[in-house]
N, C-alpha and C. Protein backbone atom coordinates (compact mmCIF):
# COMPACT_ATOMS: atom_id res chain seq x y z
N UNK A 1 0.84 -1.19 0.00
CA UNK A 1 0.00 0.00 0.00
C UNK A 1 0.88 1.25 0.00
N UNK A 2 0.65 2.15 -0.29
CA UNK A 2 1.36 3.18 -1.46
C UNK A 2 0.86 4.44 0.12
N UNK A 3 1.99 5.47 0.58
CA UNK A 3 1.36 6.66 1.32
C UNK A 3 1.52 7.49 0.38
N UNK A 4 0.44 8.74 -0.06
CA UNK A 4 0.74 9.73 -0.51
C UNK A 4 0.59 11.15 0.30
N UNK A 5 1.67 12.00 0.16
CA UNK A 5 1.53 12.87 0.91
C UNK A 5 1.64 14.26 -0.54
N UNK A 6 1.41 15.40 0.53
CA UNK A 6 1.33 16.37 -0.71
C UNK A 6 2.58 16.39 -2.14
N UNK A 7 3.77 16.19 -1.22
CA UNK A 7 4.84 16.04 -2.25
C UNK A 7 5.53 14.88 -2.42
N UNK A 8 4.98 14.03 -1.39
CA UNK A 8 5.69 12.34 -1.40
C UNK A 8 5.31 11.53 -1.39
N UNK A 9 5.32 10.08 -2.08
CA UNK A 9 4.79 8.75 -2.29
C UNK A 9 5.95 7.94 -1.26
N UNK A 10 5.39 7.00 -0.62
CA UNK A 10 5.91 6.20 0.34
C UNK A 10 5.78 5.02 0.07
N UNK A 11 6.29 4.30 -0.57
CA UNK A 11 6.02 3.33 -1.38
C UNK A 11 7.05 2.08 -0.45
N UNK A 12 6.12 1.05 -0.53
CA UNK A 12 6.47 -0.40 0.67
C UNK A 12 8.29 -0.77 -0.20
N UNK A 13 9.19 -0.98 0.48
CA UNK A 13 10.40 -1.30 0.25
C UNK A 13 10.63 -2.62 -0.56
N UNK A 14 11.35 -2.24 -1.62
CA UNK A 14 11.39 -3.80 -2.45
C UNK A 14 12.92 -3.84 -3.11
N UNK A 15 13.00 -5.26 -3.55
CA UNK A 15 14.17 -5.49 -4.24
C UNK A 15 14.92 -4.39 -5.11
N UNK A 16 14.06 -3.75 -6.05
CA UNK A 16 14.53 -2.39 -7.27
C UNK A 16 14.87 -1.05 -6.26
N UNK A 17 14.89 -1.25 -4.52
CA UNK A 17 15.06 -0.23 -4.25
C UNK A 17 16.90 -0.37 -3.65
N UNK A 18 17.22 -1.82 -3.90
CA UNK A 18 18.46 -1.87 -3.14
C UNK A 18 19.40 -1.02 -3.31
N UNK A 19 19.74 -0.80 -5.00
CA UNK A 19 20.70 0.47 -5.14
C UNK A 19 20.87 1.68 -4.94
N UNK A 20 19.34 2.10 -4.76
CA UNK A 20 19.67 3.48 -4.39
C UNK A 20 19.48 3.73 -2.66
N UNK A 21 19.31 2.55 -2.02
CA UNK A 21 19.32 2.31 -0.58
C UNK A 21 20.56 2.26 0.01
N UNK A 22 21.59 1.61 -0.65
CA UNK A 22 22.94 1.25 -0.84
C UNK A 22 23.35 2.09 -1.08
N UNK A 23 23.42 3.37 -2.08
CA UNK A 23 24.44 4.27 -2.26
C UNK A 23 24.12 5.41 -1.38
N UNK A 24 23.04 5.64 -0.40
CA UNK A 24 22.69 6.62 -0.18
C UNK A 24 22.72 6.74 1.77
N UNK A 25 22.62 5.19 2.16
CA UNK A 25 22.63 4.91 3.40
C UNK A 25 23.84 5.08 3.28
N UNK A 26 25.05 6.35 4.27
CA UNK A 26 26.20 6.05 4.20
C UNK A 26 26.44 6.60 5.58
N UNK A 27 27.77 6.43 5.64
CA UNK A 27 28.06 7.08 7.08
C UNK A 27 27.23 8.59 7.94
N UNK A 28 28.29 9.10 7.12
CA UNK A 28 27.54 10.06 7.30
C UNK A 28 25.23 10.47 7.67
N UNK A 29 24.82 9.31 7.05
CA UNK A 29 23.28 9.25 7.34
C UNK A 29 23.22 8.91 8.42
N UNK A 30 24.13 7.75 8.81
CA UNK A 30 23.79 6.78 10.17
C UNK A 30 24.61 7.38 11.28
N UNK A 31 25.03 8.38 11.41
CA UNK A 31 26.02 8.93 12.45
C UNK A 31 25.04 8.96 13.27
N UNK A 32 23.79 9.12 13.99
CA UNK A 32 23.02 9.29 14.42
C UNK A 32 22.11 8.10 14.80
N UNK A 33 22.16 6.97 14.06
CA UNK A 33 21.35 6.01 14.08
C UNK A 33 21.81 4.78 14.67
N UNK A 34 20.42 3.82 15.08
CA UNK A 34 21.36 2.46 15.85
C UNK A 34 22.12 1.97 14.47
N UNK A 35 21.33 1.66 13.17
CA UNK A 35 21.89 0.55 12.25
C UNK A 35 23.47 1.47 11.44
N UNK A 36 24.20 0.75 11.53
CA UNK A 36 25.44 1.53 10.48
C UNK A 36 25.39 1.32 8.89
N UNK A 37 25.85 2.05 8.53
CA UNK A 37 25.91 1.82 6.84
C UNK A 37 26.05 0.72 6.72
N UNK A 38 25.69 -0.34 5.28
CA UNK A 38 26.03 -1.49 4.88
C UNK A 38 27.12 -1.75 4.56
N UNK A 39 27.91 -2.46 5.02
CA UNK A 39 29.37 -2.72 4.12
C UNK A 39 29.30 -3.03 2.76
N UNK A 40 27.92 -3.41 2.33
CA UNK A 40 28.54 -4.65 0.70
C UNK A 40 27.09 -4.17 0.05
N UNK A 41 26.84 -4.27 -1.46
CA UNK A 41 25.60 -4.28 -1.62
C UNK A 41 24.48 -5.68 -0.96
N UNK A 42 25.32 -6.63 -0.79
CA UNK A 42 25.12 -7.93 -0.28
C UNK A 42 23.94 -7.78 0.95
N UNK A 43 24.83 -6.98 1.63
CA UNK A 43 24.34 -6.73 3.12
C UNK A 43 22.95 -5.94 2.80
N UNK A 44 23.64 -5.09 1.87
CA UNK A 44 21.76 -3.66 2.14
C UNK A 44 20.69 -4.71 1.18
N UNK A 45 21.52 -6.07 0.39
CA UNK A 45 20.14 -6.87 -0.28
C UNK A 45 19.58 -7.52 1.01
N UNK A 46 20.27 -8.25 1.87
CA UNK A 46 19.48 -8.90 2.79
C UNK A 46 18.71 -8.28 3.93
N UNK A 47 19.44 -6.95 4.26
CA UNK A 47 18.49 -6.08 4.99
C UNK A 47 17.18 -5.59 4.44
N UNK A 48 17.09 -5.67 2.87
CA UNK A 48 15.62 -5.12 2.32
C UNK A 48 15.12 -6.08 2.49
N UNK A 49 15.13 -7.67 1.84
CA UNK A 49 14.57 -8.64 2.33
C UNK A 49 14.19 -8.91 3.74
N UNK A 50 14.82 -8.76 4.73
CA UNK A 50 14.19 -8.47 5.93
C UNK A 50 12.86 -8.08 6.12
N UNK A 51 13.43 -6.52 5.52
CA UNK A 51 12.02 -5.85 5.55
C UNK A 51 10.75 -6.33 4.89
N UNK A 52 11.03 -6.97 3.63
CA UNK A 52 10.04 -7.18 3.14
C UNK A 52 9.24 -8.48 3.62
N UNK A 53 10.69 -9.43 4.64
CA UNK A 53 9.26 -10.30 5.43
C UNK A 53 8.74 -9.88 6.79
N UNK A 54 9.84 -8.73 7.21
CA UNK A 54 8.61 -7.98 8.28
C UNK A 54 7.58 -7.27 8.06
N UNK A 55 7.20 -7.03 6.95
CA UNK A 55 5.82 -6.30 6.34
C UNK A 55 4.84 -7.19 6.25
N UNK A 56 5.64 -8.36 5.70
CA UNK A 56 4.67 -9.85 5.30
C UNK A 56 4.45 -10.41 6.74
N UNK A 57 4.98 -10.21 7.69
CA UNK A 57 4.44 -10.82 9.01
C UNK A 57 3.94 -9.73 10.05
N UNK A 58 3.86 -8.45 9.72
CA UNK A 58 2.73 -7.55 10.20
C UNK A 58 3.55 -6.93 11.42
N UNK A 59 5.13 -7.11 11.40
CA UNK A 59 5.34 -6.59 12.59
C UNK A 59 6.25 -4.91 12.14
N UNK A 60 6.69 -4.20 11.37
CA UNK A 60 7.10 -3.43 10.81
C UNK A 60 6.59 -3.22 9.24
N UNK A 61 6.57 -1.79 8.70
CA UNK A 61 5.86 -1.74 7.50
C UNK A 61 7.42 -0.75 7.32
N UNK A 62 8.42 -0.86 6.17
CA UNK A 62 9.57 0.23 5.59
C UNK A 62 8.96 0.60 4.01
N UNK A 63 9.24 2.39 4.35
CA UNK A 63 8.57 2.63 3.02
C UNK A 63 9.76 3.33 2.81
N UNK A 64 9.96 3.15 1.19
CA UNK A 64 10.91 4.37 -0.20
C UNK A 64 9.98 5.56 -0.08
N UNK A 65 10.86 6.49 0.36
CA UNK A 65 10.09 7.77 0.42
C UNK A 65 10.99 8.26 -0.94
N UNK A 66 9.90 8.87 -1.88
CA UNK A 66 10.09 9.49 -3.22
C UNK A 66 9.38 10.72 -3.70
N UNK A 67 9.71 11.09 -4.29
CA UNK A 67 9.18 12.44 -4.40
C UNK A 67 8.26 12.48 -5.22
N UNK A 68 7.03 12.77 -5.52
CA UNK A 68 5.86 12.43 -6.36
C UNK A 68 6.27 13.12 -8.35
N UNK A 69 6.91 14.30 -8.32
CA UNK A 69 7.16 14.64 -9.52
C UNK A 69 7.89 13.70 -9.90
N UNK A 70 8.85 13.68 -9.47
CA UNK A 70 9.76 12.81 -10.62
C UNK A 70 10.46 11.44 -10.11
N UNK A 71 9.86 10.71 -9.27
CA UNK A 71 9.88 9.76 -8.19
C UNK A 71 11.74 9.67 -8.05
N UNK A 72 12.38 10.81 -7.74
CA UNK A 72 13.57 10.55 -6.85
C UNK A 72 13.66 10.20 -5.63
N UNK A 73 14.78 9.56 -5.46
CA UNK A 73 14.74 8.56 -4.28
C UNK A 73 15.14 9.32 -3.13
N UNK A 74 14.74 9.65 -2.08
CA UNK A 74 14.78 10.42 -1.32
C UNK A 74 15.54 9.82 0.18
N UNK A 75 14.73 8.92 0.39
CA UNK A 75 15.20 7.86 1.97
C UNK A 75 14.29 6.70 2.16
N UNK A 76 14.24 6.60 3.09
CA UNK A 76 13.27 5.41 4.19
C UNK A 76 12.70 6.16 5.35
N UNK A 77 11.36 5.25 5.41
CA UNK A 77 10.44 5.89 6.56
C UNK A 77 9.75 4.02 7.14
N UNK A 78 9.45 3.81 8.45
CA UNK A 78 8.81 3.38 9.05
C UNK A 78 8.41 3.17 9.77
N UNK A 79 7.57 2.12 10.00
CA UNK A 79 6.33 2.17 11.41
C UNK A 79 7.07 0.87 11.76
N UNK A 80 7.74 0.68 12.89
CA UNK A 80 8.46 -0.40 13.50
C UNK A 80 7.48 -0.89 14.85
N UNK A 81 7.35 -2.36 14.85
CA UNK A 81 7.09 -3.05 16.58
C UNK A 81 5.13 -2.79 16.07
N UNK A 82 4.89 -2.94 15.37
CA UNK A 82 3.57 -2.91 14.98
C UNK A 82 3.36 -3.93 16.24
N UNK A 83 3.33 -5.01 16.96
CA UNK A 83 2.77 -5.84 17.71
C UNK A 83 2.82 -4.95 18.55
N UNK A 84 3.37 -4.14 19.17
CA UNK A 84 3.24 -3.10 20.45
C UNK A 84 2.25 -1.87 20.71
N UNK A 85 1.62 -2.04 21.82
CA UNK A 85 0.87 -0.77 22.03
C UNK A 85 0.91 0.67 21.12
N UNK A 86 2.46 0.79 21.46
CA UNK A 86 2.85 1.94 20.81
C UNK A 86 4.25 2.12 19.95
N UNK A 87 3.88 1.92 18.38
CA UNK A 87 4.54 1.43 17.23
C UNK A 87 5.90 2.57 17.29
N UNK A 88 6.92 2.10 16.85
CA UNK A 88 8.11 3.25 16.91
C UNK A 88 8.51 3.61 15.12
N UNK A 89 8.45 5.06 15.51
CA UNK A 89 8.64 5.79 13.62
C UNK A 89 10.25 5.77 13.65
N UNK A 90 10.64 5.74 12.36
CA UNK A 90 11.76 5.35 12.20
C UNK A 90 11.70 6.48 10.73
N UNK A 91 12.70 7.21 10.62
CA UNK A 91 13.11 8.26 9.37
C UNK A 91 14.41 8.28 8.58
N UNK A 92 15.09 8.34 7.95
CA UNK A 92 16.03 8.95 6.75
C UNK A 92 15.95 9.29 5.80
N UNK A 93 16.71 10.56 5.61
CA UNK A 93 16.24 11.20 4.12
C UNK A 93 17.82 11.43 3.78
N UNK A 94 18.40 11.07 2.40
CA UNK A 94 19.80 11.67 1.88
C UNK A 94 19.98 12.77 2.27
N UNK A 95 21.67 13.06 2.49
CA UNK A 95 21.95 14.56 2.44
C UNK A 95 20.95 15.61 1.55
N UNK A 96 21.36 15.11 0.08
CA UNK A 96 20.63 16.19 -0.60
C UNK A 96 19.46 16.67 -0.58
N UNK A 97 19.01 15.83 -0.19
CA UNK A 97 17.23 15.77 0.47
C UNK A 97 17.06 17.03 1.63
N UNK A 98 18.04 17.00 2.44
CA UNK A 98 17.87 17.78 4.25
C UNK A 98 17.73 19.18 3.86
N UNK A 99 17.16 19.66 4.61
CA UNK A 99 16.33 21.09 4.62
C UNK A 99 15.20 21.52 3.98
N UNK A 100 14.30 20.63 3.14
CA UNK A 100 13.58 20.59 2.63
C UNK A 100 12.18 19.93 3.49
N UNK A 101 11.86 19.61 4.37
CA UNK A 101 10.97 18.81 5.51
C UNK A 101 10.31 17.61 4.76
N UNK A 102 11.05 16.73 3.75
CA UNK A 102 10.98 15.98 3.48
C UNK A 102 10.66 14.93 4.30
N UNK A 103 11.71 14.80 5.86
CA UNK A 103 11.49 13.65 6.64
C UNK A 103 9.93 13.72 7.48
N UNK A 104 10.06 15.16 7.73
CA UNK A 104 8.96 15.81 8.51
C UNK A 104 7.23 14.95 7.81
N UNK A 105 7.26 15.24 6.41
CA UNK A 105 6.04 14.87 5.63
C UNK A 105 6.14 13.48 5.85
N UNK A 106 7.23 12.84 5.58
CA UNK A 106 6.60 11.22 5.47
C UNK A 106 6.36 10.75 6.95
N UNK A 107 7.02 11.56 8.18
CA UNK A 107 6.38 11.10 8.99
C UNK A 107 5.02 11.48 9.47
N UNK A 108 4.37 12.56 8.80
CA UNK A 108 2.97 12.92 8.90
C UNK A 108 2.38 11.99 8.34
N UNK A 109 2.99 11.34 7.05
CA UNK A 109 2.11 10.22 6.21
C UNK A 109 2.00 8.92 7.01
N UNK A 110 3.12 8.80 7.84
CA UNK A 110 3.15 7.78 9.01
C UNK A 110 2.01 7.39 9.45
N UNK A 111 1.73 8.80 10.59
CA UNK A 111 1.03 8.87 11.30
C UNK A 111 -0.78 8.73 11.10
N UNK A 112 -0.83 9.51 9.51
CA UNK A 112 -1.91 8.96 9.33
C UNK A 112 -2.25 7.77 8.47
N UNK A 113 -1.54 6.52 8.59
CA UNK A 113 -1.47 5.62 8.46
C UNK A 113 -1.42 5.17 9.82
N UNK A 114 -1.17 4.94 10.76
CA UNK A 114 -1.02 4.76 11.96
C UNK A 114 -2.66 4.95 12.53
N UNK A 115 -2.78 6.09 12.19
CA UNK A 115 -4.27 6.64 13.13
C UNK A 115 -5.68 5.78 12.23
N UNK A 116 -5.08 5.50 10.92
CA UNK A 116 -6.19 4.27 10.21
C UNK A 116 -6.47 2.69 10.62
N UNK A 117 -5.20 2.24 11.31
CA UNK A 117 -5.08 1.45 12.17
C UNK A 117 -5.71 1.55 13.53
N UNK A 118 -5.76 2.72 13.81
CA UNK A 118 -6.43 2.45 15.14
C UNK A 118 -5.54 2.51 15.51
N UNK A 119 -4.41 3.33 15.87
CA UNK A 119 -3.07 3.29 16.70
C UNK A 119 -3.93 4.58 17.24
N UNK A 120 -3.24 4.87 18.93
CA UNK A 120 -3.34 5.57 19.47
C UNK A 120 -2.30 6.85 20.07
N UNK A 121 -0.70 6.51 19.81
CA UNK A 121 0.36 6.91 19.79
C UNK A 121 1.77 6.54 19.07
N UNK A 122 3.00 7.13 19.12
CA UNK A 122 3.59 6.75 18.40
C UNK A 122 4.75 6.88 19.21
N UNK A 123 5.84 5.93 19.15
CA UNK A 123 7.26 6.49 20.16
C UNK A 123 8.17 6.91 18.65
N UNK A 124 8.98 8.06 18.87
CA UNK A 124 10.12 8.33 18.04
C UNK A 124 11.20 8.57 18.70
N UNK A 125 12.25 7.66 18.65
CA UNK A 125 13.90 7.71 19.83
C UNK A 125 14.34 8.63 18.49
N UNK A 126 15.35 9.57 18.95
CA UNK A 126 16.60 10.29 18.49
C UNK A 126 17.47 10.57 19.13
N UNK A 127 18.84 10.61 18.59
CA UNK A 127 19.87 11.08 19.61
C UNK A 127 19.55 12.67 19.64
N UNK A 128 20.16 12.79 21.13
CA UNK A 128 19.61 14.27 20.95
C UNK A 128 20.43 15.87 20.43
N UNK A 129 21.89 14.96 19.40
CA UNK A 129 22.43 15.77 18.97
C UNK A 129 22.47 16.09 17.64
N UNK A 130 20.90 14.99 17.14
CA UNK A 130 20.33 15.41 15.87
C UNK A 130 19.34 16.22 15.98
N UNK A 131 19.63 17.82 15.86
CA UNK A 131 18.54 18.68 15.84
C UNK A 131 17.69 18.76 15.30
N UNK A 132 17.86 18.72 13.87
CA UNK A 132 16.72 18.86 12.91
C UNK A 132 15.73 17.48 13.34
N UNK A 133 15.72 16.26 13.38
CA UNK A 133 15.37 15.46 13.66
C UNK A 133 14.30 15.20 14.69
N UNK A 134 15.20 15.89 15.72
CA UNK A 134 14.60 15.99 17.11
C UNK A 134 13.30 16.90 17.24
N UNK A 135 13.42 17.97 16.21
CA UNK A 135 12.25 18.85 15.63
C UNK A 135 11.01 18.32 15.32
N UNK A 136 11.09 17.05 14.87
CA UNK A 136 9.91 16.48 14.00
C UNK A 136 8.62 16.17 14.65
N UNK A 137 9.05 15.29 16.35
CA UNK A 137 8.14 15.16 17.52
C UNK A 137 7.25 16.08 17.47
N UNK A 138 8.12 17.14 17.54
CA UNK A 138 7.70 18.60 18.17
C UNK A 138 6.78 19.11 17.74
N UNK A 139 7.06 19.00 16.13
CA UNK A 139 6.00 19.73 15.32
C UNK A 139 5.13 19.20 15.11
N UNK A 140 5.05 17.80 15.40
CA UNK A 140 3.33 17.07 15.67
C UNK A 140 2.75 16.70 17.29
N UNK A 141 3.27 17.77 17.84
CA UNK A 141 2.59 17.81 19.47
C UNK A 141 3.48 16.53 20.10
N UNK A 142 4.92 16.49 19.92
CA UNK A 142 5.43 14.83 20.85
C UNK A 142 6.12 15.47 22.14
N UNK A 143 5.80 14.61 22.85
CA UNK A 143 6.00 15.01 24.28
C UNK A 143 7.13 13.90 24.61
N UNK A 144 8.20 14.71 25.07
CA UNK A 144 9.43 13.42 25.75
C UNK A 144 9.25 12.69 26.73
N UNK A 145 9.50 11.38 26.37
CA UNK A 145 8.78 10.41 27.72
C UNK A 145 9.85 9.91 27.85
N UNK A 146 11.24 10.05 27.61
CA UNK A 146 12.70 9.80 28.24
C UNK A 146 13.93 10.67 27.59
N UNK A 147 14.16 11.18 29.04
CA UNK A 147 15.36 12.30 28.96
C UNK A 147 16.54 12.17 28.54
N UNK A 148 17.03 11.05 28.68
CA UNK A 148 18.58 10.38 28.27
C UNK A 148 18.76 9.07 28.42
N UNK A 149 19.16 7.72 27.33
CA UNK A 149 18.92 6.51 27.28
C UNK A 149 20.62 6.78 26.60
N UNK A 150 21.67 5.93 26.83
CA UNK A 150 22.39 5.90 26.44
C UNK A 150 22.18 4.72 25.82
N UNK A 151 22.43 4.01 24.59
CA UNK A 151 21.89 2.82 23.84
C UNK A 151 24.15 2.72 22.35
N UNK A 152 23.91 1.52 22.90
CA UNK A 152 25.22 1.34 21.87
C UNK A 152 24.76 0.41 21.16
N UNK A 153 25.33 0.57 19.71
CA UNK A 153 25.26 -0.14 18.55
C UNK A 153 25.97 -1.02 18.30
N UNK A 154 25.55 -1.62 17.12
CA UNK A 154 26.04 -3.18 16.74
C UNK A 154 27.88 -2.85 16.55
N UNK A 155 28.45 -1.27 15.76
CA UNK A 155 29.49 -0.90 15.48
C UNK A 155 30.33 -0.69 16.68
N UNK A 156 29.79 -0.19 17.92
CA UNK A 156 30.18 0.10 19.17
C UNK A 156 30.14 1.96 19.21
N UNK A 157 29.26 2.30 18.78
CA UNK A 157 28.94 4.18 19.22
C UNK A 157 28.11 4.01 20.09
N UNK A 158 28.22 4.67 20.62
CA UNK A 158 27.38 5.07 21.53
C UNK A 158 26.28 6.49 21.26
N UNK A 159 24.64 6.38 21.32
CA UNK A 159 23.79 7.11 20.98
C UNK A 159 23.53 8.24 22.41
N UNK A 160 22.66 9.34 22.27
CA UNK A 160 22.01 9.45 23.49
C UNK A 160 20.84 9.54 23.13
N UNK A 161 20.20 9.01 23.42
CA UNK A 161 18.32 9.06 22.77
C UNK A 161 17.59 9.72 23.52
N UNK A 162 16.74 10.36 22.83
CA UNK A 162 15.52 10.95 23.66
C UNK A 162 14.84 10.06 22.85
N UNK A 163 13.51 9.90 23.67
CA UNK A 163 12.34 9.27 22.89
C UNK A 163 11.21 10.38 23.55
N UNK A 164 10.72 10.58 22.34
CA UNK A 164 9.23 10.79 22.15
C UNK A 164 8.16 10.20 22.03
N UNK A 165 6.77 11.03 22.46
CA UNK A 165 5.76 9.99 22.35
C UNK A 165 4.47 10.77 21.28
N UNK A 166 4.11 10.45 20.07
CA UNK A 166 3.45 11.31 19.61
C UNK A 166 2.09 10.96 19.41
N UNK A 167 0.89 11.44 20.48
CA UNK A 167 -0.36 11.30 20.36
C UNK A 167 -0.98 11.36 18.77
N UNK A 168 -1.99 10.23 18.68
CA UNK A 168 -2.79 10.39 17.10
C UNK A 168 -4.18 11.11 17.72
């Protein structure tokens, strides 16, 4: 199932999206994030497959966020822990993409996908030395329901997360 938002299509993650998932997930994106860049195209094929049987088993939905004119590939957006009370949003948009509230929209498209479900809230973790990021809660009424979570990754960084909680 396809999100459309005023300027973006969110389209469910598939095989034709590996390359431009692969060249675009890079360091620099994930400085901020638990997962690190892929080492191999290998790796970002079996991580889409992932996704695509966590969609097929109802517990995470990952969408290609693209831009509706000319469907450039923009990032990834999803609704993670679907079995849980309260589902966790998950965002990236390429460098070239940032400053444009690109991430901002697909997580509005999230949400009202979320609120068609019958979801009642949403958690969004960020470290809290991604500003722009950390913005996004905000601007849909999210209220911090943890002040500092120090959380280390599979690479060994260390995050500081805030999590948010964003009422539907």
């Amino acid at each position: 199932m396809t999100i459309e938002t005023e300027r973006l299509l969110l389209v469910p993650v598939a095989e034709q999206d590996i390359d431009d998932i692969y060249t675009h997930f890079t360091a620099q994106v994930t400085r901020f994030m638990f997962p690190a860049a892929a080492k191999s195209r290998d790796e970002m094929a079996a991580a889409v497959q992932r996704f695509m049987e966590q969609r097929a088993n109802g517990t995470d939905h990952v969408y290609t966020i693209r831009r509706r004119t000319d469907g450039e590939f923009l990032g990834l957006a999803g609704l993670h822990d679907l079995q849980n009370d309260i589902p966790e949003l998950g965002i990236w948009t390429k460098p070239a993409a940032h400053g444009h509230h690109y991430g901002r929209e697909a997580i509005g498209g999230l949400m009202d996908e979320a609120r068609d479900r019958g979801l009642r809230a949403l958690r969004y973790p960020v470290d809290r030395c991604n500003i722009p990021s950390r913005k996004i809660p905000l601007f849909y009424g999210g209220r911090r329901t943890v002040d500092l979570l120090e959380v280390q990754t599979p690479d060994g960084r260390i995050l500081e997360e805030e999590v948010y909680e964003i009422p539907l």
